[in-house]
Protein backbone atom coordinates (compact mmCIF):
# COMPACT_ATOMS: atom_id res chain seq x y z
CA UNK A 1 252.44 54.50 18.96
CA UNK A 2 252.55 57.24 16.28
CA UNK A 3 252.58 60.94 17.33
CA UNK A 4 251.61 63.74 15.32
CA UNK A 5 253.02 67.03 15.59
CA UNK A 6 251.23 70.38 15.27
CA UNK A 7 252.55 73.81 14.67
CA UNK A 8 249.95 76.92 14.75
CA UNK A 9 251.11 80.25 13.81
CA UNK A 10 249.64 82.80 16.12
CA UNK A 11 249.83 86.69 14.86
CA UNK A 12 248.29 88.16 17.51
CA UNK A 13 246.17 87.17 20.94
CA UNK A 14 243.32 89.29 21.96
CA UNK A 15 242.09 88.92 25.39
CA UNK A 16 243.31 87.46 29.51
CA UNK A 17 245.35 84.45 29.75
CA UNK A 18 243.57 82.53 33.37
CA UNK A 19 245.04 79.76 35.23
CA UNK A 20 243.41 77.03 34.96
CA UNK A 21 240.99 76.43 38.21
CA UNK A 22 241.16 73.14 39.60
CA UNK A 23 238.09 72.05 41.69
CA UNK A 24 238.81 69.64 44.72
CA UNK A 25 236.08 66.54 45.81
CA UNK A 26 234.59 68.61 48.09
CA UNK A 27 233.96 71.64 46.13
CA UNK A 28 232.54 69.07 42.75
CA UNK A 29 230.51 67.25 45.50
CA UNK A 30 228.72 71.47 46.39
CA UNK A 31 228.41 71.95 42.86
CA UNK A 32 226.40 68.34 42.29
CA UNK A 33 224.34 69.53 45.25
CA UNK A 34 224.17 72.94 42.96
CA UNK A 35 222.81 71.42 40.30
CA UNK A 36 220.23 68.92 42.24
CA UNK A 37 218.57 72.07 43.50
CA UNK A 38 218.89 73.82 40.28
CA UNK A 39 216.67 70.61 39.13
CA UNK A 40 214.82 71.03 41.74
CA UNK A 41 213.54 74.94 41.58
CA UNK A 42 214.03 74.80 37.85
CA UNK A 43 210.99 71.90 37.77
CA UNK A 44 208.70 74.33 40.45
CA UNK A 45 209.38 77.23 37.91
CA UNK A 46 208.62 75.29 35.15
CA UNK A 47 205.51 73.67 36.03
CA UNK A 48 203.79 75.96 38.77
CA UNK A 49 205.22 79.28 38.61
CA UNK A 50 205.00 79.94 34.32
CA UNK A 51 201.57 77.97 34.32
CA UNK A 52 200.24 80.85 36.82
CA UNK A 53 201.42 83.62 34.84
CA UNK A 54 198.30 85.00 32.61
CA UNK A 55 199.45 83.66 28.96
CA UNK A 56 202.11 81.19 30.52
CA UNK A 57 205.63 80.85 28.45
CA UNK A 58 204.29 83.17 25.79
CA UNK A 59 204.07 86.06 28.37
CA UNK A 60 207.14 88.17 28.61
CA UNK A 61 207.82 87.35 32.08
CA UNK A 62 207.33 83.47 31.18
CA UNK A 63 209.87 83.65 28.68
CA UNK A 64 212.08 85.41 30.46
CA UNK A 65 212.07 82.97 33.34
CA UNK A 66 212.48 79.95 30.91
CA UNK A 67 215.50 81.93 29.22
CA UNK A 68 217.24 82.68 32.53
CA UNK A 69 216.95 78.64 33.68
CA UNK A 70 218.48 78.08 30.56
CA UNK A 71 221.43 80.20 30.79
CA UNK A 72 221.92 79.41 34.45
CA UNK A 73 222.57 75.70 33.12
CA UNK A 74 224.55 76.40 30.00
CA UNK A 75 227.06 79.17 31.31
CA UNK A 76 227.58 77.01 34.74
CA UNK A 77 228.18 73.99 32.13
CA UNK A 78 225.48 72.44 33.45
CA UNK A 79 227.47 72.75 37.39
CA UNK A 80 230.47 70.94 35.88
CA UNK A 81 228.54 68.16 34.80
CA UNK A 82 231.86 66.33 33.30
CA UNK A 83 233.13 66.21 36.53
CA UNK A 84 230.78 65.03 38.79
CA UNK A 85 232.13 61.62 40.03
CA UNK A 86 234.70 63.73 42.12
CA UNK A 87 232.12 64.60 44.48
CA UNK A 88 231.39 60.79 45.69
CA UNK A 89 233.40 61.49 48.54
CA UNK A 90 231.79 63.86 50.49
CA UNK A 91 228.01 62.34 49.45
CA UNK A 92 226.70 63.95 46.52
CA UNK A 93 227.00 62.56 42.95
CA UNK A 94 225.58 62.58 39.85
CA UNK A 95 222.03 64.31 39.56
CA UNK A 96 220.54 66.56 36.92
CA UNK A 97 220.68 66.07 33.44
CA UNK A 98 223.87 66.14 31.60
C-alpha cells in the first residue's frame, strides 16, 4: 500500500485545544432517544403549534420557532447522528433523520 506524507506549516493557532470526548453505548443510546423526541416535538411544532400562530411561518414568532428547531439539529449534529449504532445496546437506535 502507498502512503502519502503531508507537511503543513502552521504560523500561528488562534483559539482552545479540547480533548477529544468519547461517548460510551449508553450515553449514544440517550442521545438516539434525544433525537427521537426531538422528532417527535419538532413534528407537534411544526404542524400544530406554527399553523395556530396568526400568519403561520411568516409571523415572527413562526420563524423564529422554525429557526431554533433548526439549529437545535445542526449544532447537536443532528444528536451524533454518525454514531448512532453504539446505542443498540442499551435499546435505542437509529431514529430521526440523518
Amino acid at each position: 500500500m502507498n502512503q502519502i506524507a503531508l507537511t503543513v506549516q502552521v504560523d500561528s493557532l488562534v483559539g482552545e485545544l479540547l480533548q477529544d470526548v468519547t461517548l460510551d453505548a449508553k450515553a449514544m443510546a440517550s442521545m438516539n432517544f434525544a433525537r427521537l423526541e426531538h422528532q417527535r416535538l419538532e413534528r407537534l411544532i411544526r404542524t400544530v403549534v406554527i399553523p395556530m400562530i396568526p400568519d403561520g411561518y411568516s409571523s415572527e414568532l413562526g420563524e423564529a420557532l422554525d429557526r431554533h428547531l433548526e439549529q437545535v439539529r445542526t449544532f447537536s449534529r443532528n444528536f451524533c447522528w454518525p454514531h448512532r449504532h453504539l446505542g443498540i445496546a442499551h435499546g435505542v437506535i437509529g431514529g430521526g433523520r440523518p
